[in-house]
C-alpha atoms as a PDB file:
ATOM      1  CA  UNK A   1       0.000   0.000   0.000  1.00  0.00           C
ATOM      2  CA  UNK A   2       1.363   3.145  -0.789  1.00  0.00           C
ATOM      3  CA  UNK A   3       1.545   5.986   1.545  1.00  0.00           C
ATOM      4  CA  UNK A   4       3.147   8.836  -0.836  1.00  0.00           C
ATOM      5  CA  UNK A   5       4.121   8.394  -4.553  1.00  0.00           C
ATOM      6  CA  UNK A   6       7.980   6.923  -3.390  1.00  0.00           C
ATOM      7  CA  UNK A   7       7.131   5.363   0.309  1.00  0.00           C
ATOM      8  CA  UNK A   8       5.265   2.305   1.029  1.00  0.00           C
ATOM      9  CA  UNK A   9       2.937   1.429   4.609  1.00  0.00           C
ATOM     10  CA  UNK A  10       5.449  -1.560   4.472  1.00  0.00           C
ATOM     11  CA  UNK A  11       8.376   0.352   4.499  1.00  0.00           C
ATOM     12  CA  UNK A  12       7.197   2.124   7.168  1.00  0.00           C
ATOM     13  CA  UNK A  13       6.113  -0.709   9.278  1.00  0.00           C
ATOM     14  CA  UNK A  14       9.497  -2.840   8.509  1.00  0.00           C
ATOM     15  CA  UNK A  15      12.221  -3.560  11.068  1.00  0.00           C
ATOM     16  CA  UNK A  16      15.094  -5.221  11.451  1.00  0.00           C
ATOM     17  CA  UNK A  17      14.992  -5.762  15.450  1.00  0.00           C
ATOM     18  CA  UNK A  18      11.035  -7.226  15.400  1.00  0.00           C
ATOM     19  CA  UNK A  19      12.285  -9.308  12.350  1.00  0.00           C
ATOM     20  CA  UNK A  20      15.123 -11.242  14.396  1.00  0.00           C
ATOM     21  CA  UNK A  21      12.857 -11.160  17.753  1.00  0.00           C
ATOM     22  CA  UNK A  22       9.542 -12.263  16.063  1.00  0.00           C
ATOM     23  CA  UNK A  23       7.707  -9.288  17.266  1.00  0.00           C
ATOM     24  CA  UNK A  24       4.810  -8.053  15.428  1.00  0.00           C
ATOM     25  CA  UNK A  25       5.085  -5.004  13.765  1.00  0.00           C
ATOM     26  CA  UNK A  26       2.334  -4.515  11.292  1.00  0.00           C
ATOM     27  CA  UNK A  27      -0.616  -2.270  10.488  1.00  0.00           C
ATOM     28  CA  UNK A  28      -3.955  -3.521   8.864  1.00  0.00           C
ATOM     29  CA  UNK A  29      -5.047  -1.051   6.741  1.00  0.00           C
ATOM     30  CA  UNK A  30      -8.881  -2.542   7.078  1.00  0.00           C
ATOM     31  CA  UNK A  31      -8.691  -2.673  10.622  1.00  0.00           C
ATOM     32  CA  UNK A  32     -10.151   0.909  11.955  1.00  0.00           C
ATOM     33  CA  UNK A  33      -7.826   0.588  14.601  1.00  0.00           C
ATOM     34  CA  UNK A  34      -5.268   0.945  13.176  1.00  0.00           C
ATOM     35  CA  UNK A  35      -6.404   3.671  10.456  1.00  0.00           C
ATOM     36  CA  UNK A  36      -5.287   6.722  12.568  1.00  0.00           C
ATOM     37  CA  UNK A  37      -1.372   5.516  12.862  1.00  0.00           C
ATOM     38  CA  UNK A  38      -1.428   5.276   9.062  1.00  0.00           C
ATOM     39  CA  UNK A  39      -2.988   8.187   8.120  1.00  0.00           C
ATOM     40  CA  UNK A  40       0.061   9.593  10.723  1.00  0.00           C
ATOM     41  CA  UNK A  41       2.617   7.650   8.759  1.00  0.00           C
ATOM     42  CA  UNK A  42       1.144   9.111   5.059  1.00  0.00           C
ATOM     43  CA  UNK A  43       1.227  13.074   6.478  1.00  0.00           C
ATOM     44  CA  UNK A  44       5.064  11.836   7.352  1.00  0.00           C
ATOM     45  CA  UNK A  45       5.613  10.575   3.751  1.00  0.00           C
ATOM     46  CA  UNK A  46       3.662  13.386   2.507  1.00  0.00           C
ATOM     47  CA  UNK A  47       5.047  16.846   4.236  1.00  0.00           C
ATOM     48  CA  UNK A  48       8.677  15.396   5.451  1.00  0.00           C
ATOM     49  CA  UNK A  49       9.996  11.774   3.439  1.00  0.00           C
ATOM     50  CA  UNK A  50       8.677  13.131  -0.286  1.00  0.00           C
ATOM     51  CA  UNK A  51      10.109  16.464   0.443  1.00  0.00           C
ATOM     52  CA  UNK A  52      13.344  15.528   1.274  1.00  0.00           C
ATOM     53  CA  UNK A  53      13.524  12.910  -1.619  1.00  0.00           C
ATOM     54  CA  UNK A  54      12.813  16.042  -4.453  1.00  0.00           C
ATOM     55  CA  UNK A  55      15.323  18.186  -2.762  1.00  0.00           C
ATOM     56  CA  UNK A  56      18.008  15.872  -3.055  1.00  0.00           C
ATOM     57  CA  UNK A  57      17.306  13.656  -5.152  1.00  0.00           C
ATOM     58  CA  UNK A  58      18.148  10.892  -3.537  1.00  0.00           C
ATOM     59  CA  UNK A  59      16.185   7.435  -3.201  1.00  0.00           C
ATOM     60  CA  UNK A  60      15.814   6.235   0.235  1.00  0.00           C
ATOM     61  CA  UNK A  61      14.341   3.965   2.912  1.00  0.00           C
ATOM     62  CA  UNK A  62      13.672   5.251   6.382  1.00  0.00           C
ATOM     63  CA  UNK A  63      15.376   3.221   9.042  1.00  0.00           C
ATOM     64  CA  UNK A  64      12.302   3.109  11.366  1.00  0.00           C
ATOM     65  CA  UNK A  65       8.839   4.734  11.164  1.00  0.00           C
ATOM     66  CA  UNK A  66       5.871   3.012  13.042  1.00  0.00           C
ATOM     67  CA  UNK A  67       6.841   1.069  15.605  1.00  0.00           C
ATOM     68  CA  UNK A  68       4.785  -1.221  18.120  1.00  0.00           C
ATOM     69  CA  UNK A  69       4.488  -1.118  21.477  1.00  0.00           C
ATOM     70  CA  UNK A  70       6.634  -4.289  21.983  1.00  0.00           C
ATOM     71  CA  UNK A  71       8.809  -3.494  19.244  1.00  0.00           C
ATOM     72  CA  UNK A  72       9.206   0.521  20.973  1.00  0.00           C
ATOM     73  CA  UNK A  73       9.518  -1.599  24.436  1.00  0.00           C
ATOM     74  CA  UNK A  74      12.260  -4.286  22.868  1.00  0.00           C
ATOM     75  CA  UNK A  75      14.390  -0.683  21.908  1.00  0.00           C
ATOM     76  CA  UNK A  76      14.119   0.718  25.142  1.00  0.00           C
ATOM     77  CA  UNK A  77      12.534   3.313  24.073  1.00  0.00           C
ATOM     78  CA  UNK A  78       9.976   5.837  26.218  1.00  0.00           C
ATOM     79  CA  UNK A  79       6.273   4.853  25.819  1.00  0.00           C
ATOM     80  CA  UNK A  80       5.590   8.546  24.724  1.00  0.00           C
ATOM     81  CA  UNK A  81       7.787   7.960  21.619  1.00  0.00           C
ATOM     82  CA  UNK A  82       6.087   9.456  18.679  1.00  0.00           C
ATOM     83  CA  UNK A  83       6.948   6.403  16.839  1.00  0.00           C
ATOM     84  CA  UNK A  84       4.052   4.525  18.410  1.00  0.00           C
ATOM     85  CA  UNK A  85       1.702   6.966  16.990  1.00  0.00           C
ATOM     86  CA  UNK A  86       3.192   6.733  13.633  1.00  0.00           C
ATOM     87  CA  UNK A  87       3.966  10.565  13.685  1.00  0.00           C
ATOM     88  CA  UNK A  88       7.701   9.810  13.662  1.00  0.00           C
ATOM     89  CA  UNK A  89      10.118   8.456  11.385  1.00  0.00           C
ATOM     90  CA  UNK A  90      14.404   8.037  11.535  1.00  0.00           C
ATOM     91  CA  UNK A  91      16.159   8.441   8.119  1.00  0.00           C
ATOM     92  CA  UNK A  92      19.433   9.683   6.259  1.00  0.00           C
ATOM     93  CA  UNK A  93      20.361   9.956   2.918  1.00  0.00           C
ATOM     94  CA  UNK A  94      23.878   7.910   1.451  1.00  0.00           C
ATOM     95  CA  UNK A  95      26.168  10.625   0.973  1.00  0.00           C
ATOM     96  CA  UNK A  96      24.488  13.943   2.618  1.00  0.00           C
ATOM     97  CA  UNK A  97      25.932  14.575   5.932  1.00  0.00           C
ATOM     98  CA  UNK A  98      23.210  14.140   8.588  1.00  0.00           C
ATOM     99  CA  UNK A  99      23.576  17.683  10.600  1.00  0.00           C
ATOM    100  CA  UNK A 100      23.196  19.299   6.809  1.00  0.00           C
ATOM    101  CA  UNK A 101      19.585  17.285   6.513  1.00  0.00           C
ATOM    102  CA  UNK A 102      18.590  18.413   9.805  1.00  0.00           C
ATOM    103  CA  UNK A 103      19.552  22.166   8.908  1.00  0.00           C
ATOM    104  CA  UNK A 104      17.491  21.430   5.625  1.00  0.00           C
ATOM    105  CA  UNK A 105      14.393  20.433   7.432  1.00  0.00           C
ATOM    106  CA  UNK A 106      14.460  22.692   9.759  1.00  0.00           C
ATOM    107  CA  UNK A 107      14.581  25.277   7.183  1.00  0.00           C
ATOM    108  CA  UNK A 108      12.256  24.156   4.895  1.00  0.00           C
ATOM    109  CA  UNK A 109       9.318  21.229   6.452  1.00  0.00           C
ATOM    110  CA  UNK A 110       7.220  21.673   9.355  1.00  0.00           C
ATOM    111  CA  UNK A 111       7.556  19.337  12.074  1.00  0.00           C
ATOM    112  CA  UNK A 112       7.003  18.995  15.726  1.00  0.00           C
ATOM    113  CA  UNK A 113      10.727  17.700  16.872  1.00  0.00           C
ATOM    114  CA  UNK A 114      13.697  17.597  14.731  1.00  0.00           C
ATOM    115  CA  UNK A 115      16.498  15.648  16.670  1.00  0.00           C
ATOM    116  CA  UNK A 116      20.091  14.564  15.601  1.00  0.00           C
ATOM    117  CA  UNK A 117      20.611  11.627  17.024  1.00  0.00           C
ATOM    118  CA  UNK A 118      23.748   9.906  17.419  1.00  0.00           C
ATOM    119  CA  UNK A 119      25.785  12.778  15.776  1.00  0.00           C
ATOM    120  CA  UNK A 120      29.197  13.261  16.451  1.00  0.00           C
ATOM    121  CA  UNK A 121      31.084  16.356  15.238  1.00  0.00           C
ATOM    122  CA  UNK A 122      33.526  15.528  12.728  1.00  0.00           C
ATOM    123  CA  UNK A 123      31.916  12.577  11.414  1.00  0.00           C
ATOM    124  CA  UNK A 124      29.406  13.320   8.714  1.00  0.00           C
ATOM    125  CA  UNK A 125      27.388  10.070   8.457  1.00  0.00           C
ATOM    126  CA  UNK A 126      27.207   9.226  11.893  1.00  0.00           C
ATOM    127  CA  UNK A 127      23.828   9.076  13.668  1.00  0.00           C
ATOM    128  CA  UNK A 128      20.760   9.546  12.017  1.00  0.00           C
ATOM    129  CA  UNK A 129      17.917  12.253  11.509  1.00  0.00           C
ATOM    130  CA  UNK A 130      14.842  12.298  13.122  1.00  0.00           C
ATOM    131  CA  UNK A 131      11.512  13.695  12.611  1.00  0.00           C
ATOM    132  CA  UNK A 132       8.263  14.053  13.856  1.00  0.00           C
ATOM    133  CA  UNK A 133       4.980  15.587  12.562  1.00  0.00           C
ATOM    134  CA  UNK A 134       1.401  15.692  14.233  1.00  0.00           C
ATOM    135  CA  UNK A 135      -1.879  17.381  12.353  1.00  0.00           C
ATOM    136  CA  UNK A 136      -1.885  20.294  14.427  1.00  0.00           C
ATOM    137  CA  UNK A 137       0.227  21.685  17.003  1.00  0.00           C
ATOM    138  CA  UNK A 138       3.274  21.088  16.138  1.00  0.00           C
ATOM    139  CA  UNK A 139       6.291  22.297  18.797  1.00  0.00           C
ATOM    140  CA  UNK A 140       8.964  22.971  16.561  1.00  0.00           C
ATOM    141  CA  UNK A 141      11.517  21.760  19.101  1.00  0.00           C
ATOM    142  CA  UNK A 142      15.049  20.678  17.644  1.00  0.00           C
ATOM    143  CA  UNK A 143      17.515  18.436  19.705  1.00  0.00           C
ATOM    144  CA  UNK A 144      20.726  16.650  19.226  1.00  0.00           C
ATOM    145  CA  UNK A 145      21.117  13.640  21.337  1.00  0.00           C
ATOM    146  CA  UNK A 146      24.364  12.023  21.753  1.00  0.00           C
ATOM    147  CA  UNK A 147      26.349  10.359  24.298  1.00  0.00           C
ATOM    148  CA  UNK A 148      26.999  13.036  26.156  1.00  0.00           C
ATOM    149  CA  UNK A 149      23.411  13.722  26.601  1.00  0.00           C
ATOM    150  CA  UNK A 150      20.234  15.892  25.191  1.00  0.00           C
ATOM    151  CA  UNK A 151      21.168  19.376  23.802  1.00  0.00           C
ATOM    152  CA  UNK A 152      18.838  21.948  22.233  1.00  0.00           C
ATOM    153  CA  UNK A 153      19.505  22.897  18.858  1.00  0.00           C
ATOM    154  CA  UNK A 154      21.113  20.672  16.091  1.00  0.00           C
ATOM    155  CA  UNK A 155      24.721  19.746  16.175  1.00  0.00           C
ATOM    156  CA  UNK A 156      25.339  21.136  19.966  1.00  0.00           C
ATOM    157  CA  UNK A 157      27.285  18.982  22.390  1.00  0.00           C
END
């Protein structure tokens, strides 16, 4: 099922981690359940993932989108993570330093947190971009995570 012209629901439901643990992952697009996290995931694909793909030209795959609350628990990640809701999704592109597609986004696409994650000065490709989008509402809030800790702004340590 496609979710924008160049992302798929599948792509946005796919993971490595619930692959190798046998968790489930999926979304039913006829279960009305369901329908709210993937109309979340097609306003991502719509107003951030297409977006970024015409500006640079680049193909891509995001490295996680949706993800379910056992799959989100199995990461260690918080229970409030936007990724539950489908209203978040972690990409980069081959060859386009990471802290330059943050700067892009946050100069171009709306978005309620923009957070570098993983970045380390110095090394272009490390970490990974992520973004999140809700209807309304929408904070605005950018963040670079590292090792060191949580910093506001992109690229601060």
């Amino acid at each position: 099922m496609h979710l924008s012209p160049h992302f798929t629901l599948s792509e946005m439901t796919k993971s490595q981690i619930a692959l190798r643990r046998g968790i489930g992952n999926s979304l039913d697009p006829g279960n009305p359940d369901d329908a709210e996290v993937i109309n979340n995931l097609r306003l991502l694909c719509l107003e951030v993932l297409e977006p970024v793909r015409e500006a640079f030209g680049i193909p891509f795959a995001p490295s996680s989108g949706y993800r379910s609350p056992a799959l989100n628990t199995a990461l260690g990640s918080k229970p409030t993570s936007q990724h539950v809701l489908g209203q978040a999704v972690d990409f980069e592109l081959p060859g386009i330093p990471n802290l330059k597609l943050a700067q892009w986004v946050r100069d171009h696409l709306k978005y309620d947190q923009l957070i570098l994650e993983f970045h380390e000065p110095g090394e272009p490709a490390s970490g990974w971009v992520h973004v999140s989008l809700k209807e309304t509402g929408n904070r605005r809030r950018e963040l670079t995570i590292n090792r060191k800790g949580v910093f506001p702004g992109l690229g601060k340590a």
